[in-house]
Protein backbone atom coordinates (compact mmCIF):
# COMPACT_ATOMS: atom_id res chain seq x y z
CA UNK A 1 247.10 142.00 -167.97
CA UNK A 2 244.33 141.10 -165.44
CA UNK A 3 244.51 140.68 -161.66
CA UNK A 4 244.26 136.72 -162.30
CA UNK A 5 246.63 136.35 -165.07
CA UNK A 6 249.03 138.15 -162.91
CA UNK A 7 247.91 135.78 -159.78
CA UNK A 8 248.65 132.89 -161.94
CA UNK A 9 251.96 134.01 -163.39
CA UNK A 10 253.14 134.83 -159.25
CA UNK A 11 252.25 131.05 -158.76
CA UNK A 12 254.93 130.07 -161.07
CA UNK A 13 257.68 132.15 -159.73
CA UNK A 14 260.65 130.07 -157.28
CA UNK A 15 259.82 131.19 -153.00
CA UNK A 16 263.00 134.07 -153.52
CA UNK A 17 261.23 135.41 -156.58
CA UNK A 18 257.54 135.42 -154.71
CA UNK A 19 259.58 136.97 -151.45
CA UNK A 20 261.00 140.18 -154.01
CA UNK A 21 257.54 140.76 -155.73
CA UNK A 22 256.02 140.79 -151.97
CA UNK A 23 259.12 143.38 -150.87
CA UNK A 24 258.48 145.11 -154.00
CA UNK A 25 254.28 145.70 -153.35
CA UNK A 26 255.01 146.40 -149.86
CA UNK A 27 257.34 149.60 -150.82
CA UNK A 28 254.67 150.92 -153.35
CA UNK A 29 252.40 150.82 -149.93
CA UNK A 30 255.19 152.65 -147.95
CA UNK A 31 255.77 155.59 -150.79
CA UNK A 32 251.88 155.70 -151.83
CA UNK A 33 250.94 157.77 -148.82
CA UNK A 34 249.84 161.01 -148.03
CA UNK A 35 252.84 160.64 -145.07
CA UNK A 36 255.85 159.49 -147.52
CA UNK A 37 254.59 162.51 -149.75
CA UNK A 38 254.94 165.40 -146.84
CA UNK A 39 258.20 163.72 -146.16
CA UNK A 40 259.46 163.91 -149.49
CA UNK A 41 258.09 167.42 -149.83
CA UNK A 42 259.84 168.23 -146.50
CA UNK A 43 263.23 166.95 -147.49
CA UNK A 44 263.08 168.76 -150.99
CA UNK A 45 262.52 172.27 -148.42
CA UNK A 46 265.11 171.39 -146.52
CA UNK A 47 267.80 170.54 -149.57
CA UNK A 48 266.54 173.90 -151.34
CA UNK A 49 267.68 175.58 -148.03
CA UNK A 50 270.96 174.17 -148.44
CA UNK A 51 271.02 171.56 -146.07
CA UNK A 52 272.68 168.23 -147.66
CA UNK A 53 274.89 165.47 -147.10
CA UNK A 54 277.80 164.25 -147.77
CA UNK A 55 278.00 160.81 -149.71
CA UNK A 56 279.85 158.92 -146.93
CA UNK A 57 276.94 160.26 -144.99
CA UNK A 58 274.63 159.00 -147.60
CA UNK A 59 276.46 155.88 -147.35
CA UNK A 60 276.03 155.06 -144.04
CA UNK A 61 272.53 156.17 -143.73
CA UNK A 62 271.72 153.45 -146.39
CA UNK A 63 274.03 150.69 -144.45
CA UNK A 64 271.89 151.66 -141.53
CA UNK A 65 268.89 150.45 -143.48
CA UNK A 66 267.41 146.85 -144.35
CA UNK A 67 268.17 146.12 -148.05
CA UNK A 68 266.08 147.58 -150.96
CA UNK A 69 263.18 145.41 -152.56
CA UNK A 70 265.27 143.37 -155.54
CA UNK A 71 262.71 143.12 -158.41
């Protein structure tokens, strides 16, 4: 599918649908970067070295956060 056909298909989606593919690109940008990458590697280092968390930690870390991109 080409750049345009996917342009004119975007047209056609409802404002809520066009607001999720927008949240959607802009989290590719955010995790297709040299910076999410040395993150990622970092975290992996420390989980290797044994350093987790709990899942009611998890939990509230991800309460903390703005809601995920709904595609």
């Amino acid at each position: 599918m080409s750049v345009q056909e996917i342009q004119s298909q975007l047209t056609r989606l409802s404002p809520e649908e066009q607001a999720g593919v927008a949240r959607f690109l802009d989290s590719l940008r955010q995790t297709n970067t040299p910076e999410f990458s040395r993150e990622l590697a970092e975290r992996h280092r420390e989980m290797d070295a044994g350093r987790k968390i709990s899942e009611a930690e998890l939990a509230r870390i991800l309460a903390a956060k703005p809601a995920a991109p709904q595609v």
